[in-house]
Protein backbone atom coordinates (compact mmCIF):
# COMPACT_ATOMS: atom_id res chain seq x y z
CA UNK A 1 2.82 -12.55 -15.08
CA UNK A 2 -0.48 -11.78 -14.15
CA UNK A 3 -1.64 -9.69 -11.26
CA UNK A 4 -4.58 -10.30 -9.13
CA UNK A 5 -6.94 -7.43 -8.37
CA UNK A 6 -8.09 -7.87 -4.93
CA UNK A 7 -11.05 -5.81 -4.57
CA UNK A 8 -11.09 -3.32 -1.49
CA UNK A 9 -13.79 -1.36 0.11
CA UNK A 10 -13.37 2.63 0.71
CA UNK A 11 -13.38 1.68 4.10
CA UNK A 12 -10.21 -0.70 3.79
CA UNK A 13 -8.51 1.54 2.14
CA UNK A 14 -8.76 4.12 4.29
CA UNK A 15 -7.44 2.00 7.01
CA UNK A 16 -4.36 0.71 4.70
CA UNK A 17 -3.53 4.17 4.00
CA UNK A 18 -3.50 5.30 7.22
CA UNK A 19 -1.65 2.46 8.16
CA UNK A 20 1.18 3.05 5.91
CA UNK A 21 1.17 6.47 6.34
CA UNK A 22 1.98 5.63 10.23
CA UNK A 23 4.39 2.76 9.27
CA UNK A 24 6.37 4.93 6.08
CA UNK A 25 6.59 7.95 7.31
CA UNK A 26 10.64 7.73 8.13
CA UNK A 27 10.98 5.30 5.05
CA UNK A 28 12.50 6.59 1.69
CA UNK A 29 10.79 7.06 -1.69
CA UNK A 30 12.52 3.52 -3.01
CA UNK A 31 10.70 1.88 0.55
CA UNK A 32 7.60 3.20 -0.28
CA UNK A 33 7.41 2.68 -3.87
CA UNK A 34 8.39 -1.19 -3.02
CA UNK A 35 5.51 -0.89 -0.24
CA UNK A 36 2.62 -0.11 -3.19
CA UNK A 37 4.15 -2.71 -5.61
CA UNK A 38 3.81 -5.60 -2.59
CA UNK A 39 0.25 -3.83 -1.66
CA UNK A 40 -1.04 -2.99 -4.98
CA UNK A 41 1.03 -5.23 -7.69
């Protein structure tokens, strides 16, 4: 299976981890680990 590299600026990223840091913060370390393979592959 290949993965496809979607290409973000710093600026995105910034947001997205902000974002999840707002959305995971009650979540447990499986739910966030399944969070960055869905995000990041």
């Amino acid at each position: 299976m290949t993965a496809v590299q979607e290409e973000r600026t710093t600026e995105e990223l910034k947001a997205l981890a902000e974002q999840a840091g707002r959305d995971l913060e009650d979540a447990s370390a499986l739910e966030i680990l399944q969070w960055a393979v869905d995000t990041f592959g």
